[in-house]
C-alpha atoms as a PDB file:
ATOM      1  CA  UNK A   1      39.610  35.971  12.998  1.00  0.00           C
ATOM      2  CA  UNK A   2      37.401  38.881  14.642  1.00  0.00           C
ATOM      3  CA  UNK A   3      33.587  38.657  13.785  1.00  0.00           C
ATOM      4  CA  UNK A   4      31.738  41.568  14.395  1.00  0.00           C
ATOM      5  CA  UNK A   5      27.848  40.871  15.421  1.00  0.00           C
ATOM      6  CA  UNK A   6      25.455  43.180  15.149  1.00  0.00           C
ATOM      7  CA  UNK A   7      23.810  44.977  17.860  1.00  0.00           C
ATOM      8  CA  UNK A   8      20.809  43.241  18.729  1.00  0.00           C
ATOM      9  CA  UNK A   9      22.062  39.681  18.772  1.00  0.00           C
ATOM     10  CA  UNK A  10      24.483  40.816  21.690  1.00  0.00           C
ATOM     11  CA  UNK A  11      20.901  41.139  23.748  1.00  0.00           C
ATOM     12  CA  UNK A  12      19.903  37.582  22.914  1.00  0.00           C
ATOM     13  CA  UNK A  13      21.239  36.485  26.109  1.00  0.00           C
ATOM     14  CA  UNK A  14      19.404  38.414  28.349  1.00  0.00           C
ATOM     15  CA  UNK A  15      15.858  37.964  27.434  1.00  0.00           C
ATOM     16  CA  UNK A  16      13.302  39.689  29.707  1.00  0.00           C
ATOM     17  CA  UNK A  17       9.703  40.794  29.597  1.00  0.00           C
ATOM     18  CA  UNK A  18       9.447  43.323  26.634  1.00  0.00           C
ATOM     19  CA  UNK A  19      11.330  39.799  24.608  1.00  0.00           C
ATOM     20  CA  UNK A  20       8.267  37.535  25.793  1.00  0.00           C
ATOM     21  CA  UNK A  21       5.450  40.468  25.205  1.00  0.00           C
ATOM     22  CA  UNK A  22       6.797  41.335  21.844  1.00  0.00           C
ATOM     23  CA  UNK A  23       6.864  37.627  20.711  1.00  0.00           C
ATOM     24  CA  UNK A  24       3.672  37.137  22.200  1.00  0.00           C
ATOM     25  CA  UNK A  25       1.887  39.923  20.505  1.00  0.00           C
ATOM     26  CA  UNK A  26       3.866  39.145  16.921  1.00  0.00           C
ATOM     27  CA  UNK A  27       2.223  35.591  17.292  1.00  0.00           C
ATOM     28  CA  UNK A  28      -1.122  36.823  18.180  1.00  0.00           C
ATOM     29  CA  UNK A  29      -1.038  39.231  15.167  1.00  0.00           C
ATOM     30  CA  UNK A  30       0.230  36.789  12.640  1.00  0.00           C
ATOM     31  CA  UNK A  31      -2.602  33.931  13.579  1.00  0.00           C
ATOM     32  CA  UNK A  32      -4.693  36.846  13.403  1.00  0.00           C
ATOM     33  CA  UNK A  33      -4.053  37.671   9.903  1.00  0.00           C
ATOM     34  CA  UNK A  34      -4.045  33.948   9.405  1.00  0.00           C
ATOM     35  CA  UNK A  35      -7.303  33.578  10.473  1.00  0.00           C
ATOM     36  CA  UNK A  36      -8.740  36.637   8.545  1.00  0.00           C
ATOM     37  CA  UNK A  37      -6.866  36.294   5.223  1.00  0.00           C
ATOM     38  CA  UNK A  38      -7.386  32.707   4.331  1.00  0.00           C
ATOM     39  CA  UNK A  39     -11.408  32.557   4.506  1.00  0.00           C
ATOM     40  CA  UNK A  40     -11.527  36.079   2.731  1.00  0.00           C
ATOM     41  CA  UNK A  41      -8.461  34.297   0.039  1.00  0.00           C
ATOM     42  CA  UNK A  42     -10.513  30.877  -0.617  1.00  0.00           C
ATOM     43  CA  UNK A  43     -13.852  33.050  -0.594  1.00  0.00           C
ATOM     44  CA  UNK A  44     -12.354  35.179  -3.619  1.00  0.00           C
ATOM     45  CA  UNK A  45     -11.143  32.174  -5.391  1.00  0.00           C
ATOM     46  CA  UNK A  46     -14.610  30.263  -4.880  1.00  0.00           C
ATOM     47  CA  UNK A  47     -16.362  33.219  -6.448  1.00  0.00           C
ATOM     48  CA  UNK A  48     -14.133  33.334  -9.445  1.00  0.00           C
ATOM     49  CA  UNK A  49     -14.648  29.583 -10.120  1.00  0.00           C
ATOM     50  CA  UNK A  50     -18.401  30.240  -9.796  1.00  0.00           C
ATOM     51  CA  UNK A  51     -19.100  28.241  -6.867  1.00  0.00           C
ATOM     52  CA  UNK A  52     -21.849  28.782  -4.599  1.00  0.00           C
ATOM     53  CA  UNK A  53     -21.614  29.459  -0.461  1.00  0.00           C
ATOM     54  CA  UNK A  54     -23.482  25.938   0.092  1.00  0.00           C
ATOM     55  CA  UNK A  55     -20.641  24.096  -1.945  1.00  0.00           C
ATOM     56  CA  UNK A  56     -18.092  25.700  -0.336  1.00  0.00           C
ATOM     57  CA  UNK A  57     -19.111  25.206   3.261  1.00  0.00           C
ATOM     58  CA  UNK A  58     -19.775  21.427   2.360  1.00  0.00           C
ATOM     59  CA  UNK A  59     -15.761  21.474   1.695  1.00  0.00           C
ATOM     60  CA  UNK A  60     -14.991  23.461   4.480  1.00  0.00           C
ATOM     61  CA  UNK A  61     -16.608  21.628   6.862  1.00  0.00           C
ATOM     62  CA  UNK A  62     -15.266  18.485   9.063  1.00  0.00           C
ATOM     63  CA  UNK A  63     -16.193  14.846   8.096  1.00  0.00           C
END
């Protein structure tokens, strides 16, 4: 049975330095938006539920 494969996965094998710089910078960018989109997301939400900034950095914060 012939399987065809596409293109790209052929290169898998041979992983150089534009492989480890793109993953790099695709991890860097996705903690990133991780970082910026979550407090902005739970911010939003606090305001709808009418809770204040002291409340919600008593939850946010360790111990």
């Amino acid at each position: 049975m012939h399987v065809r494969y596409p293109i790209w996965l052929r290169r898998a094998d041979r992983p150089g330095a534009r492989v480890f710089a793109f993953m790099f910078a695709l991890e860097a960018i996705t903690r990133a938006m991780l970082a910026t989109i979550i407090p902005l997301q739970t911010y939003a939400c606090s305001k709808m539920r009418g809770m204040s900034a002291w409340r919600l950095r008593r939850l946010a914060s360790p111990g």
